[in-house]
PDB file of N, CA and C in Angstrom:
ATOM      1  N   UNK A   1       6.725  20.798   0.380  1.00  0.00           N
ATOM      2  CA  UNK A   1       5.770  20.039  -0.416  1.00  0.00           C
ATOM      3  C   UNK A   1       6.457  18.798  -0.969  1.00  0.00           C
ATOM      4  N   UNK A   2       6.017  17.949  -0.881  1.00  0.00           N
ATOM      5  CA  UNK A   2       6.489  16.606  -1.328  1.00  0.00           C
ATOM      6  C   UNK A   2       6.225  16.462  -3.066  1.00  0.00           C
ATOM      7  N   UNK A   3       7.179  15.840  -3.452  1.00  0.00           N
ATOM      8  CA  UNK A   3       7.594  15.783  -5.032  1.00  0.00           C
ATOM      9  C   UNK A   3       7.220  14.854  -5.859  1.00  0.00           C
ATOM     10  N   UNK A   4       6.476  14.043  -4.859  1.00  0.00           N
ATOM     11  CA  UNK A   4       6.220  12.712  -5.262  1.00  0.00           C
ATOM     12  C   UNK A   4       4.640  12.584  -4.917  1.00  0.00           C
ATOM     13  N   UNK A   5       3.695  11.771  -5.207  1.00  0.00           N
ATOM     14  CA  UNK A   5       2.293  11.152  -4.874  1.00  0.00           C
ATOM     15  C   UNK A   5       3.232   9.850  -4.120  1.00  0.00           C
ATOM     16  N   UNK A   6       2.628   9.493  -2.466  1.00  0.00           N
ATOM     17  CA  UNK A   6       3.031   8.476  -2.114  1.00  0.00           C
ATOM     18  C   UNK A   6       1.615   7.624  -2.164  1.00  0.00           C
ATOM     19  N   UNK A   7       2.259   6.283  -2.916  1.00  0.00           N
ATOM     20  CA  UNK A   7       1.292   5.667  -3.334  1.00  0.00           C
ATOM     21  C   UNK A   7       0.104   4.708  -2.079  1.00  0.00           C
ATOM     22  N   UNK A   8      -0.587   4.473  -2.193  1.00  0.00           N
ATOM     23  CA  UNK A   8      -1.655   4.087  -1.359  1.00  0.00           C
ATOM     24  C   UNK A   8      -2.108   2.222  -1.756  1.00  0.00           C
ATOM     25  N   UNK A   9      -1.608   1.784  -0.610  1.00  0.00           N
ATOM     26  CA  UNK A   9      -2.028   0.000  -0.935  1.00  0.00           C
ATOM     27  C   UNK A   9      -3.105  -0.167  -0.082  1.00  0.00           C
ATOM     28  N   UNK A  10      -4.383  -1.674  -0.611  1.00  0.00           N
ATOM     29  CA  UNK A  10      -5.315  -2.329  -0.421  1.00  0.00           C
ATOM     30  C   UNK A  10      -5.490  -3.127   0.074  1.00  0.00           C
ATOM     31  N   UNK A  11      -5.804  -4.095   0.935  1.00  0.00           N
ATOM     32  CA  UNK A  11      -6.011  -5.109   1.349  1.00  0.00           C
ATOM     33  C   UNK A  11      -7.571  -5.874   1.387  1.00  0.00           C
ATOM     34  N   UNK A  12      -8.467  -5.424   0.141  1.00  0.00           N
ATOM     35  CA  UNK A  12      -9.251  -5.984  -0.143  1.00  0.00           C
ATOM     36  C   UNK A  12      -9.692  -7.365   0.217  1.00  0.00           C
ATOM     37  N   UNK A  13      -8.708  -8.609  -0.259  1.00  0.00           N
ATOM     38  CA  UNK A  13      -8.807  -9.677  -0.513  1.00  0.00           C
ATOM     39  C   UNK A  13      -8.695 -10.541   1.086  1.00  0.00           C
ATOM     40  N   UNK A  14      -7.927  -9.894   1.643  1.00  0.00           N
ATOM     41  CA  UNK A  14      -7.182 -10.266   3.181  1.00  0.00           C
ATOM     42  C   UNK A  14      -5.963 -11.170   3.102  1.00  0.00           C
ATOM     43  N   UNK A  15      -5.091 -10.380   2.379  1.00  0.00           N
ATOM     44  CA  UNK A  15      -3.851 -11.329   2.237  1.00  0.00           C
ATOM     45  C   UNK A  15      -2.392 -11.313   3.156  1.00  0.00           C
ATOM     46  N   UNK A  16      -2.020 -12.108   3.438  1.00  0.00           N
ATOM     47  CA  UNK A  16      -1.234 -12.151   4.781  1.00  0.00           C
ATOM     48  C   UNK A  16       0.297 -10.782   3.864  1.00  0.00           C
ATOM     49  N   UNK A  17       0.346 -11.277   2.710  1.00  0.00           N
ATOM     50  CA  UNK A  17       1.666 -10.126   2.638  1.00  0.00           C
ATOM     51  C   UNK A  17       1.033  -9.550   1.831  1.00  0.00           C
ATOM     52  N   UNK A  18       1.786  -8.665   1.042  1.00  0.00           N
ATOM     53  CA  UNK A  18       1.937  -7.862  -0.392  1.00  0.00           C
ATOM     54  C   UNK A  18       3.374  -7.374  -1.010  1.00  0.00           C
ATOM     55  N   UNK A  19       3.636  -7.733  -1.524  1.00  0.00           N
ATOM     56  CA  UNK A  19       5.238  -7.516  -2.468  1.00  0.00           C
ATOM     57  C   UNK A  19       4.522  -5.979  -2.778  1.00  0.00           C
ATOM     58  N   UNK A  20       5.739  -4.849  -2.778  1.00  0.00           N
ATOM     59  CA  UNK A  20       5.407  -3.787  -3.444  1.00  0.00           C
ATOM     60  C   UNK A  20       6.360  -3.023  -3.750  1.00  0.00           C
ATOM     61  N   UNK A  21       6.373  -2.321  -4.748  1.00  0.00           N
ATOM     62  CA  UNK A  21       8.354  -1.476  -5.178  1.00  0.00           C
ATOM     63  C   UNK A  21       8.260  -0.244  -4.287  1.00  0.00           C
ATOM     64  N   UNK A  22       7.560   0.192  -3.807  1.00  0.00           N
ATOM     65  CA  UNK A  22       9.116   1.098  -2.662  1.00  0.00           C
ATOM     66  C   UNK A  22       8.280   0.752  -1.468  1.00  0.00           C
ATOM     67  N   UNK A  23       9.344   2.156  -0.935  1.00  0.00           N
ATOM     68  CA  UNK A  23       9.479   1.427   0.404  1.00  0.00           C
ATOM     69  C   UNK A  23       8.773   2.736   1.718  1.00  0.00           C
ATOM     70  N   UNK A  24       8.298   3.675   0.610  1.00  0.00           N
ATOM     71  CA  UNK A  24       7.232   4.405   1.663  1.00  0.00           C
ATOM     72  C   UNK A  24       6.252   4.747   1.006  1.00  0.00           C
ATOM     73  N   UNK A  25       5.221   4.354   1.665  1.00  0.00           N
ATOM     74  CA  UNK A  25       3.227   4.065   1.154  1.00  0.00           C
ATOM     75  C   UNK A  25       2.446   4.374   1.875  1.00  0.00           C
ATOM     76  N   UNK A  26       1.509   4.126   2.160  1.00  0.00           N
ATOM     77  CA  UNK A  26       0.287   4.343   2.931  1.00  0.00           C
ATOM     78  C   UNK A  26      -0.745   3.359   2.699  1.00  0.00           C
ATOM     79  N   UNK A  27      -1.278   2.458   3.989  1.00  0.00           N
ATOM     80  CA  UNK A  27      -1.693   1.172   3.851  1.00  0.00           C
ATOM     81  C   UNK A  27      -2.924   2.087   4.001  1.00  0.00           C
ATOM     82  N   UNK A  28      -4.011   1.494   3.505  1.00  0.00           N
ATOM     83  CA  UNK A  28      -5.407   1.979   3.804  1.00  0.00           C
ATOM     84  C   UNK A  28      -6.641   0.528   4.450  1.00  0.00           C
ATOM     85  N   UNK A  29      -5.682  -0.497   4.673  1.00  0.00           N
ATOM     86  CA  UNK A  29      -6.731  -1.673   5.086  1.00  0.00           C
ATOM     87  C   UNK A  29      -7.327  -1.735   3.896  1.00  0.00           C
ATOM     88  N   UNK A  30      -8.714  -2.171   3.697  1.00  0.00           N
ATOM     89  CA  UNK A  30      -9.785  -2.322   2.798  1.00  0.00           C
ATOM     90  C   UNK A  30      -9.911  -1.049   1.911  1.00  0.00           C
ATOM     91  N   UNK A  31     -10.249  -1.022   0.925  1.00  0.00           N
ATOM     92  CA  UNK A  31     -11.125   0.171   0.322  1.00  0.00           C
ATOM     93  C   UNK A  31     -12.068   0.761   0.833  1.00  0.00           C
ATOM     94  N   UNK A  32     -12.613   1.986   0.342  1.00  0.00           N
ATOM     95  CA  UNK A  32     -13.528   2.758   1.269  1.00  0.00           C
ATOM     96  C   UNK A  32     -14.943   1.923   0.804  1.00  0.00           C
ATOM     97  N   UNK A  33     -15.915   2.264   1.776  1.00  0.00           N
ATOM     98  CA  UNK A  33     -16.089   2.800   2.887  1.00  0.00           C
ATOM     99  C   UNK A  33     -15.556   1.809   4.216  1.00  0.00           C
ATOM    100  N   UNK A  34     -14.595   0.805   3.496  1.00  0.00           N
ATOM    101  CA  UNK A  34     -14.387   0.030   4.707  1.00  0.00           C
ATOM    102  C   UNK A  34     -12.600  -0.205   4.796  1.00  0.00           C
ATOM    103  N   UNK A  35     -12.047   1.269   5.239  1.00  0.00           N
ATOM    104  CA  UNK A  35     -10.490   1.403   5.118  1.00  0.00           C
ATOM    105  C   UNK A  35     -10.224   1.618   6.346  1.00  0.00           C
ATOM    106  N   UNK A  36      -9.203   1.686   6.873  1.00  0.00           N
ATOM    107  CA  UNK A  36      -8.928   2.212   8.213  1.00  0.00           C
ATOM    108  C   UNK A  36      -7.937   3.106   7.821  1.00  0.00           C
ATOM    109  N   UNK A  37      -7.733   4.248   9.257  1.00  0.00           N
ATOM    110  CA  UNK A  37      -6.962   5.445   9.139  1.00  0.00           C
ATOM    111  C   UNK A  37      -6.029   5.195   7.892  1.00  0.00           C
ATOM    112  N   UNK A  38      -5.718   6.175   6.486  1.00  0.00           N
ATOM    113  CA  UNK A  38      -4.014   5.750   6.236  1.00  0.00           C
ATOM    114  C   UNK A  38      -3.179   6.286   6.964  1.00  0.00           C
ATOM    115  N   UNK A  39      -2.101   5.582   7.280  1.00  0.00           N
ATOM    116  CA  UNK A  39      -1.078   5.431   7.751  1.00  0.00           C
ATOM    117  C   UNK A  39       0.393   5.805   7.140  1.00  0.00           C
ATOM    118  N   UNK A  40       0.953   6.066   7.462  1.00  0.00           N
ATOM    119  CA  UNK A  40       2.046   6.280   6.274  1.00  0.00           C
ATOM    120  C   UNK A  40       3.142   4.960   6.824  1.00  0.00           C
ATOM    121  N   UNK A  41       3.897   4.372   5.985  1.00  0.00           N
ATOM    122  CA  UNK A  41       4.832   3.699   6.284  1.00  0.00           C
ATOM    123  C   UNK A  41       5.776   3.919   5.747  1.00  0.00           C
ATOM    124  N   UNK A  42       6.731   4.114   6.201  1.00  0.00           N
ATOM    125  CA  UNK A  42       8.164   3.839   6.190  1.00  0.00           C
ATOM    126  C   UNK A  42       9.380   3.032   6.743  1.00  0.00           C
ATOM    127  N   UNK A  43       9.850   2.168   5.518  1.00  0.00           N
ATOM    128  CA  UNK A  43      10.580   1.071   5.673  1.00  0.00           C
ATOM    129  C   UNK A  43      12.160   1.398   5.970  1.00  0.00           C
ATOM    130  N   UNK A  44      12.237   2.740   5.307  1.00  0.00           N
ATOM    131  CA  UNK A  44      14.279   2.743   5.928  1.00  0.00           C
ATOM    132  C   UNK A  44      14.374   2.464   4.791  1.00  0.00           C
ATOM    133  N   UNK A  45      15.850   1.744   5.398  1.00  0.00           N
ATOM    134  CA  UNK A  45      16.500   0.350   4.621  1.00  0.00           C
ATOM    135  C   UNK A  45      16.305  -0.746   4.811  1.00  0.00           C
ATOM    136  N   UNK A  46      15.396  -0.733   5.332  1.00  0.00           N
ATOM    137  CA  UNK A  46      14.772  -2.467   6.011  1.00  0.00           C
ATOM    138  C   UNK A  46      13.514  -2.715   4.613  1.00  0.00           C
ATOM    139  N   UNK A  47      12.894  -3.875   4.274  1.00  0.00           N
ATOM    140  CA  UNK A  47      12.690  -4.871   2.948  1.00  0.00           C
ATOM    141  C   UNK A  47      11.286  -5.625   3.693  1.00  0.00           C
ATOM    142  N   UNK A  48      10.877  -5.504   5.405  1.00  0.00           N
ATOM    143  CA  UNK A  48       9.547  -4.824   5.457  1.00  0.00           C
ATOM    144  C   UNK A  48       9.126  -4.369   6.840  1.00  0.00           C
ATOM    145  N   UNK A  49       7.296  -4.308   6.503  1.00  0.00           N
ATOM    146  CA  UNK A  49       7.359  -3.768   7.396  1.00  0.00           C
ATOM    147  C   UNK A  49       5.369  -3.889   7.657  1.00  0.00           C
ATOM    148  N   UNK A  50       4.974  -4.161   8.801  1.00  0.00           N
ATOM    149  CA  UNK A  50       3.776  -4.308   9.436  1.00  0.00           C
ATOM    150  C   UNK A  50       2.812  -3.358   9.452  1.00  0.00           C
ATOM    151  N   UNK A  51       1.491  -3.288   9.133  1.00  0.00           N
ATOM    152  CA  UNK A  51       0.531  -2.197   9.275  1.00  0.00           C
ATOM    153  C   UNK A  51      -0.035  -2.224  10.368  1.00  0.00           C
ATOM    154  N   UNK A  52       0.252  -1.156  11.630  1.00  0.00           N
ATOM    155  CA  UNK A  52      -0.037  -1.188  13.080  1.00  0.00           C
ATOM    156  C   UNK A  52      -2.023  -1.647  12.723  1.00  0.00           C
ATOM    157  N   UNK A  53      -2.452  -1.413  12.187  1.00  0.00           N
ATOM    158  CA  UNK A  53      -4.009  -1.475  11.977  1.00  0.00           C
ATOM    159  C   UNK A  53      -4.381  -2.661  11.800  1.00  0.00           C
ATOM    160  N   UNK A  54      -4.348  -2.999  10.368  1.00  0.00           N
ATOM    161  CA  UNK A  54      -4.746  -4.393  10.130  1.00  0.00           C
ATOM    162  C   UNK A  54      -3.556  -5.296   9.703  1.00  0.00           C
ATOM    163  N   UNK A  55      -2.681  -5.918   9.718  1.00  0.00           N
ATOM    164  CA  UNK A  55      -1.527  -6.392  10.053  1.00  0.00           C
ATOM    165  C   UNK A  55      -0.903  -7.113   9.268  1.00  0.00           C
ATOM    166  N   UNK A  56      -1.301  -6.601   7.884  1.00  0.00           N
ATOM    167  CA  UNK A  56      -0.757  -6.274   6.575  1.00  0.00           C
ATOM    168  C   UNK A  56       0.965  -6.558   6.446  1.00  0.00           C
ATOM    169  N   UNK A  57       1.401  -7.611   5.993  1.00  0.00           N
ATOM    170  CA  UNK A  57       2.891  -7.000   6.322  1.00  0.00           C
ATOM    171  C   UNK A  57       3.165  -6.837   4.723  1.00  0.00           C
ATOM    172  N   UNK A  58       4.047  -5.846   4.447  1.00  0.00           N
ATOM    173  CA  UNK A  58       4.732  -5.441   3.217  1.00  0.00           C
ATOM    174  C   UNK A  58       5.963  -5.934   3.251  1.00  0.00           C
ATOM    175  N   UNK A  59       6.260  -5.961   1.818  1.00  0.00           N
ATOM    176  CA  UNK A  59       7.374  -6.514   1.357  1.00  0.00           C
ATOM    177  C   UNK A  59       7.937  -5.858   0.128  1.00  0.00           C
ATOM    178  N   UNK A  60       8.883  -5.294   0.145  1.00  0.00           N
ATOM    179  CA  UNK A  60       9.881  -4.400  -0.789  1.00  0.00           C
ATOM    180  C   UNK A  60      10.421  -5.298  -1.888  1.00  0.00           C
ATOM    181  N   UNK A  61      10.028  -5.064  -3.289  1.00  0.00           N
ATOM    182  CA  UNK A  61      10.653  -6.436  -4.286  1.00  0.00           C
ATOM    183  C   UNK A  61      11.330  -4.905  -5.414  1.00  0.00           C
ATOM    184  N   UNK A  62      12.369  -5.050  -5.362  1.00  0.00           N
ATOM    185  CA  UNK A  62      13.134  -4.112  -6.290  1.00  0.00           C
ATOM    186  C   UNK A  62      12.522  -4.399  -7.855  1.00  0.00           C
ATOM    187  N   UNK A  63      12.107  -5.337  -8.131  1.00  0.00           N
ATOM    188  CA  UNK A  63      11.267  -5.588  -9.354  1.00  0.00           C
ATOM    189  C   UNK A  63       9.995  -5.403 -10.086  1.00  0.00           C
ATOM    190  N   UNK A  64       9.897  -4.661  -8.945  1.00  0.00           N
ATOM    191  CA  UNK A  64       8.148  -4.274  -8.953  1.00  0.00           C
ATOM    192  C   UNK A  64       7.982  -2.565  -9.158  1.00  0.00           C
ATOM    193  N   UNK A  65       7.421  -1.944  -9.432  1.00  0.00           N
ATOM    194  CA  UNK A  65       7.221  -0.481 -10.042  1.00  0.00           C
ATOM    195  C   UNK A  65       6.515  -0.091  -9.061  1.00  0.00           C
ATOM    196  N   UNK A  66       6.403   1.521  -9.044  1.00  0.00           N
ATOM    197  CA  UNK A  66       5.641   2.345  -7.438  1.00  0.00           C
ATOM    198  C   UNK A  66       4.002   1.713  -7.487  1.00  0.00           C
ATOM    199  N   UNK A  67       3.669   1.325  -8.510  1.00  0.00           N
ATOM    200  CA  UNK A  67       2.201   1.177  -8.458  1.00  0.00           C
ATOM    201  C   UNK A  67       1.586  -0.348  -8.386  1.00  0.00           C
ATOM    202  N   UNK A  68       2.972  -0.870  -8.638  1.00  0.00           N
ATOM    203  CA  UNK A  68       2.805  -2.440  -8.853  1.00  0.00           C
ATOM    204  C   UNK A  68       3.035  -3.409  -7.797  1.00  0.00           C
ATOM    205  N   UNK A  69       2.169  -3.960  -7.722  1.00  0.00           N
ATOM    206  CA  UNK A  69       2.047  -5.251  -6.483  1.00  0.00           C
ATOM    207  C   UNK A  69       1.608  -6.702  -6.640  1.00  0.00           C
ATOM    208  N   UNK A  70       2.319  -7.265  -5.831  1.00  0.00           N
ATOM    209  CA  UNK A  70       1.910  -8.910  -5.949  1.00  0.00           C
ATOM    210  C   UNK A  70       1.530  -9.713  -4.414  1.00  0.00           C
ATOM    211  N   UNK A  71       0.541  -9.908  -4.401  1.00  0.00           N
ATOM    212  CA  UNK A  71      -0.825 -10.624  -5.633  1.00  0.00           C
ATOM    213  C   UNK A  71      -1.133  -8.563  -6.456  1.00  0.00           C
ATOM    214  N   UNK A  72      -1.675  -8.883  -7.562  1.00  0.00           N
ATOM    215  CA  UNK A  72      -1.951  -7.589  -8.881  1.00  0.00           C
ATOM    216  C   UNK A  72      -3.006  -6.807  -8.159  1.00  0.00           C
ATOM    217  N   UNK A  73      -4.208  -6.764  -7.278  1.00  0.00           N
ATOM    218  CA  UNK A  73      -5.155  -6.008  -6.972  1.00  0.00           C
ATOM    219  C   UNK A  73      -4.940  -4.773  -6.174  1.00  0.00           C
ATOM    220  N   UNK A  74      -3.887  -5.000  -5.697  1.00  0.00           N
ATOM    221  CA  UNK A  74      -3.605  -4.150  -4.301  1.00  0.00           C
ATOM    222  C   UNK A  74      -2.982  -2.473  -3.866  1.00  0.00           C
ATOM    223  N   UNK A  75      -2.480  -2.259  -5.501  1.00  0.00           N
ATOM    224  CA  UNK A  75      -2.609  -0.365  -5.176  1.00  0.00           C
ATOM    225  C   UNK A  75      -4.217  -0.205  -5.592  1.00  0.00           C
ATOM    226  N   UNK A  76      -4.240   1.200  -4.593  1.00  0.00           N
ATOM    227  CA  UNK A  76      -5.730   1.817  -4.362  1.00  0.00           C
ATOM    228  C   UNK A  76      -5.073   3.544  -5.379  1.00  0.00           C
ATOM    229  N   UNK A  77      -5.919   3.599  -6.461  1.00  0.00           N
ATOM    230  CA  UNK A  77      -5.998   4.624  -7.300  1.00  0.00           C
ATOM    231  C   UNK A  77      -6.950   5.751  -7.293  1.00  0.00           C
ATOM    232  N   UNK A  78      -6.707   6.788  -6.191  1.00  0.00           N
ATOM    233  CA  UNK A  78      -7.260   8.091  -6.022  1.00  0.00           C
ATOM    234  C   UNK A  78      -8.700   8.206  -7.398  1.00  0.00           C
ATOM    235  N   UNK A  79      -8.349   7.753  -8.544  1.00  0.00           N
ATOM    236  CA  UNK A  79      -9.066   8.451  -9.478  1.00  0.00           C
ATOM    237  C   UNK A  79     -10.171   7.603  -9.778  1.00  0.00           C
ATOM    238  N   UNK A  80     -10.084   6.516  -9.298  1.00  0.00           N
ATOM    239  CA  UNK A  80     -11.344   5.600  -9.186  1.00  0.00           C
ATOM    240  C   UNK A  80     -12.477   6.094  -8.336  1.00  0.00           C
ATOM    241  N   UNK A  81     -12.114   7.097  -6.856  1.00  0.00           N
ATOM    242  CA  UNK A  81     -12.982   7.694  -6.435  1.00  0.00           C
ATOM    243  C   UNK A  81     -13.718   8.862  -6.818  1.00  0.00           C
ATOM    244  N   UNK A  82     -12.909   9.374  -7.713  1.00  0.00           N
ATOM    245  CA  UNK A  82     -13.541  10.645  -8.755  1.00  0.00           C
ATOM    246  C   UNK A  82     -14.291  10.081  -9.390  1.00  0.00           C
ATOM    247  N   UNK A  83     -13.958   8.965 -10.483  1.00  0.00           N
ATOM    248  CA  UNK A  83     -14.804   8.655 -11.554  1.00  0.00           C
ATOM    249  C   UNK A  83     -16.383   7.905 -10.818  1.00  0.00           C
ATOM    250  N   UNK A  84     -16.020   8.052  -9.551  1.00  0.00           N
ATOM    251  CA  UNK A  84     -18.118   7.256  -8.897  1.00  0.00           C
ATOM    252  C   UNK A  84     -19.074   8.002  -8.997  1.00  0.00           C
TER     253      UNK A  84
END
């Protein structure tokens, strides 16, 4: 069982990157109902890395927190779909 929630990023807006603090996530494309498969990604030790789907590239910023991203919109929060 994994120890951690791996966090889940957005691409709402259609932005060519996303800065994000670590370095394994799960891209979901758009929000639902318009997301594609998640995916899991994993970067290594490599700083980024491409979403085979919609072509998202990530970017690893040691300054940024598991939930935090730049441009600000772009983690997707499980509990927003509860609260609909």
């Amino acid at each position: 069982m994994a120890d951690h929630i791996v966090p889940h990023f957005c691409n709402d807006i259609g932005t060519e990157k996303i800065y994000i603090g670590v370095r394994e996530f799960q891209c979901m494309g758009a929000r639902p109902p318009y997301d594609h498969p998640h995916i899991f990604i994993d970067m290594g030790s490599e700083t980024q890395a491409i979403c085979p789907y919609c072509s998202t590239l990530y970017i690893y910023d040691d300054k940024l927190g598991a939930k935090d991203t730049d441009p600000p919109t772009c983690y997707y929060d499980h509990k927003d779909d509860e609260a609909a």
